[in-house]
C-alpha atoms as a PDB file:
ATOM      1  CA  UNK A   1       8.211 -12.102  -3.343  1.00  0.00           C
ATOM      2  CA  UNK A   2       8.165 -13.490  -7.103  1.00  0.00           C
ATOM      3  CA  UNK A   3       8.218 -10.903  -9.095  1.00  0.00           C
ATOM      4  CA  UNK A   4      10.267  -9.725 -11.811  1.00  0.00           C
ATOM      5  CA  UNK A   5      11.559  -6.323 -10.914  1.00  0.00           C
ATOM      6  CA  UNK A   6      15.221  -6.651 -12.722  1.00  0.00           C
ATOM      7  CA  UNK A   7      14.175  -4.404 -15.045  1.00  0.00           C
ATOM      8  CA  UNK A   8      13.511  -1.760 -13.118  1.00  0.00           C
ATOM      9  CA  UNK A   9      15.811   0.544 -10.979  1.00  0.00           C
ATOM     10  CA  UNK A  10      15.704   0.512  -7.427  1.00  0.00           C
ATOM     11  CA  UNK A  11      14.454   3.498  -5.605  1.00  0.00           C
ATOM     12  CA  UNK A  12      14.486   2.923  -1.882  1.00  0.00           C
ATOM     13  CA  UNK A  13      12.841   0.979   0.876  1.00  0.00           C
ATOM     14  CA  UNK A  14      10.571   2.208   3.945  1.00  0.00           C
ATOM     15  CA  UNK A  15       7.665   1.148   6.199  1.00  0.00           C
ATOM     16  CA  UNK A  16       4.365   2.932   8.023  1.00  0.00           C
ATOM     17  CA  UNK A  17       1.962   1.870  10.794  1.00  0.00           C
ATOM     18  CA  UNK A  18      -1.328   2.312   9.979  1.00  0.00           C
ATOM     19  CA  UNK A  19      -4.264   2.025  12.038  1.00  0.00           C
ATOM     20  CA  UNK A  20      -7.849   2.755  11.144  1.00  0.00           C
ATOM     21  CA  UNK A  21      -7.554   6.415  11.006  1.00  0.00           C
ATOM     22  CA  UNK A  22      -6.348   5.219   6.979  1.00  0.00           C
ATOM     23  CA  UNK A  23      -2.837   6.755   6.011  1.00  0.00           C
ATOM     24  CA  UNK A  24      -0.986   7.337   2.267  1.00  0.00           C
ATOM     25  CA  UNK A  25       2.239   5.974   1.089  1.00  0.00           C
ATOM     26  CA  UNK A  26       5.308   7.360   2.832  1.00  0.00           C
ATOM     27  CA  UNK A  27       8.283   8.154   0.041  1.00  0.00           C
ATOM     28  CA  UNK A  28      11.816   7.703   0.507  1.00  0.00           C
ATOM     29  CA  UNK A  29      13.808  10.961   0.796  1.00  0.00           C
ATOM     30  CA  UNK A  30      14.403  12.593  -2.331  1.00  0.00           C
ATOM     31  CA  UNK A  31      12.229  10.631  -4.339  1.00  0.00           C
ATOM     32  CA  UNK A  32       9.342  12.175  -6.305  1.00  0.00           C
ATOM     33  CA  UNK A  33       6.199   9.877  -6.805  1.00  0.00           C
ATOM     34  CA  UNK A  34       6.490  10.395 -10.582  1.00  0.00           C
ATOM     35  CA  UNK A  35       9.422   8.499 -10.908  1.00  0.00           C
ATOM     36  CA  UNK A  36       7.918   5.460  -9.200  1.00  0.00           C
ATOM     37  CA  UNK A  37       6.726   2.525 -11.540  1.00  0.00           C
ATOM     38  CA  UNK A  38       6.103  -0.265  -9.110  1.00  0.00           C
ATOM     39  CA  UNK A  39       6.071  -0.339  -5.385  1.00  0.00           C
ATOM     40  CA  UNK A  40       5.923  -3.802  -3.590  1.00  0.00           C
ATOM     41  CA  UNK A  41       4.086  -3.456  -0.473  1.00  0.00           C
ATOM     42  CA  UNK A  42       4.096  -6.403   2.501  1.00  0.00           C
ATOM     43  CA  UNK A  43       1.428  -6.140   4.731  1.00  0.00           C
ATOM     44  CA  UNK A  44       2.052  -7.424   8.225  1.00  0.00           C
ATOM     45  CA  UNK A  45      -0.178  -6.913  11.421  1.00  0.00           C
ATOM     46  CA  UNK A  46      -3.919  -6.270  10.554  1.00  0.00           C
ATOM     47  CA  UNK A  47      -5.557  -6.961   7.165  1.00  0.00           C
ATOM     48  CA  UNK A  48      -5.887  -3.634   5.253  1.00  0.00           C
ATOM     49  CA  UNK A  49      -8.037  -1.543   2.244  1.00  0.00           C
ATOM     50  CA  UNK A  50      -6.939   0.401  -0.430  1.00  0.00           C
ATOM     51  CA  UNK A  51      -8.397   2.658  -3.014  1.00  0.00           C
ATOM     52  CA  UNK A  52      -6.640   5.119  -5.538  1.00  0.00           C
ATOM     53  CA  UNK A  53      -9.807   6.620  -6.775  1.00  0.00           C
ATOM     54  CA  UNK A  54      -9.743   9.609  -4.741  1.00  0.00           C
ATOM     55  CA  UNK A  55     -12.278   8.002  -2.280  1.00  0.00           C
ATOM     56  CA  UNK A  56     -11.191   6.973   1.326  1.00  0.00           C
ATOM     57  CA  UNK A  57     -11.345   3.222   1.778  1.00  0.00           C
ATOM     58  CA  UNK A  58     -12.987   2.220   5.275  1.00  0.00           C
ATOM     59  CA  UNK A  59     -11.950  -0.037   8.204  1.00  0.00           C
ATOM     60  CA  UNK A  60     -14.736  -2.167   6.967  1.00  0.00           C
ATOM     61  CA  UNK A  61     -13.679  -6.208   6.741  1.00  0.00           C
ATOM     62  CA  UNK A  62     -16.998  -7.325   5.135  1.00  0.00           C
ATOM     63  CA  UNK A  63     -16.597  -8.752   2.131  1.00  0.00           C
ATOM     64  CA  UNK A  64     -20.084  -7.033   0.581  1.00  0.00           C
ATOM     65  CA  UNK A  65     -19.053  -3.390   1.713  1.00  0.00           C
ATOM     66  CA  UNK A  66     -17.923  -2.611  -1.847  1.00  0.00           C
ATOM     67  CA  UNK A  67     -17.396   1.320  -0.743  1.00  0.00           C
ATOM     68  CA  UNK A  68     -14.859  -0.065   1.547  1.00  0.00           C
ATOM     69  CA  UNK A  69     -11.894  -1.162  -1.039  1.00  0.00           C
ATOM     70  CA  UNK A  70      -9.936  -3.225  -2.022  1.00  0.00           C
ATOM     71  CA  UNK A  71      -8.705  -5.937   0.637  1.00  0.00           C
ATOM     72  CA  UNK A  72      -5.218  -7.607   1.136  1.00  0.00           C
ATOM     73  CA  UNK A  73      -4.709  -9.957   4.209  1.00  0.00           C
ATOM     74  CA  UNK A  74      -2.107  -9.541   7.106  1.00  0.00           C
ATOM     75  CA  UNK A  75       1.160 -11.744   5.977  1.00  0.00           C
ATOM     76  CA  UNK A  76       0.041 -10.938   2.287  1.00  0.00           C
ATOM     77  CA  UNK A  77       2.979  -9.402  -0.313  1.00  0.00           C
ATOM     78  CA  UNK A  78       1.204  -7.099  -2.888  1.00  0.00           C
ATOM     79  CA  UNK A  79       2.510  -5.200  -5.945  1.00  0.00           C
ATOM     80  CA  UNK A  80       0.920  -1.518  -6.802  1.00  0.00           C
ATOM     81  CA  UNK A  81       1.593  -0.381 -10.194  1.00  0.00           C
ATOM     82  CA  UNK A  82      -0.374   3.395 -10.384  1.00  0.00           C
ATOM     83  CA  UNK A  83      -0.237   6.613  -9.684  1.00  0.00           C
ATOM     84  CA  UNK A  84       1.760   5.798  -5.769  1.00  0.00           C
ATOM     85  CA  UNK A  85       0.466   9.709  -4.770  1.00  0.00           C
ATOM     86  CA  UNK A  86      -2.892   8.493  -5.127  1.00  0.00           C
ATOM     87  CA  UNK A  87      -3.054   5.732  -3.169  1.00  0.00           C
ATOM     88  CA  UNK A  88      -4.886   5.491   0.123  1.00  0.00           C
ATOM     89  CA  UNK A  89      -4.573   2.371   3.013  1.00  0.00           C
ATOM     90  CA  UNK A  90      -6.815   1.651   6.195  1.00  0.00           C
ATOM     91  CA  UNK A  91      -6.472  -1.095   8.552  1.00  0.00           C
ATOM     92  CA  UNK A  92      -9.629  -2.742   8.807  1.00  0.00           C
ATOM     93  CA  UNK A  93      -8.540  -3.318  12.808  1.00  0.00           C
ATOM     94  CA  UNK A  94      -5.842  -2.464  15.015  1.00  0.00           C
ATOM     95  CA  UNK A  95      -2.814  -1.844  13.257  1.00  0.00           C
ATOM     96  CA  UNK A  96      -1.007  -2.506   9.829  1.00  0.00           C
ATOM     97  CA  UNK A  97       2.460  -2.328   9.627  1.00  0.00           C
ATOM     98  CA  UNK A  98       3.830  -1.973   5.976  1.00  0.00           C
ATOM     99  CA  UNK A  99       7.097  -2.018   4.641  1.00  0.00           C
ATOM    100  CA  UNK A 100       7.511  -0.620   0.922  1.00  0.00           C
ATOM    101  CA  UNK A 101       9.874  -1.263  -1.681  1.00  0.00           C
ATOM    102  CA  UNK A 102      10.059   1.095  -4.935  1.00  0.00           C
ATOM    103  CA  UNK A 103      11.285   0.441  -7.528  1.00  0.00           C
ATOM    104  CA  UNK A 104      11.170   3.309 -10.905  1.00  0.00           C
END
């Protein structure tokens, strides 16, 4: 990962399996999602969606199904900056296996 996060403190490290069922973030203990600024996701297993609209994304992995969200390939890094309590994740197949980084 490339990314400048030296100006920011870290807050902990973790990781989830999701599957298609979809799944949210899962904080470190003792840290509150308001204190998060970035969080620096790598997604290994099975491509996944996101949203952080308040909508579900869905398993879908057609690139037309716009309800479905946004995409990030398996193998892919990818840096959220939002609201992290918002956030939502499906795999679009089997089963992703994320591992987190936050940083506040």
């Amino acid at each position: 990962m490339s990314w400048d996060v030296g100006r920011f403190t870290p807050l902990g490290h973790g990781g989830s399996a999701i599957g298609t069922a979809g799944g949210t973030v899962t904080l470190p203990t003792g840290v509150h999602a308001d204190r998060i600024k970035i969080v620096a996701i790598n997604v290994g297993g099975a491509a996944i969606n996101w949203r952080d609209d308040g909508t579900a994304p869905t398993a879908s992995s057609s690139s037309t199904a716009i309800t479905a969200g946004y995409p990030v390939s398996a193998g892919n890094d990818w840096r959220y900056e939002g609201q992290v309590e918002r956030l939502q994740i499906v795999a679009q197949s089997g089963t992703a296996y994320l591992r987190w980084a936050f940083y506040g």
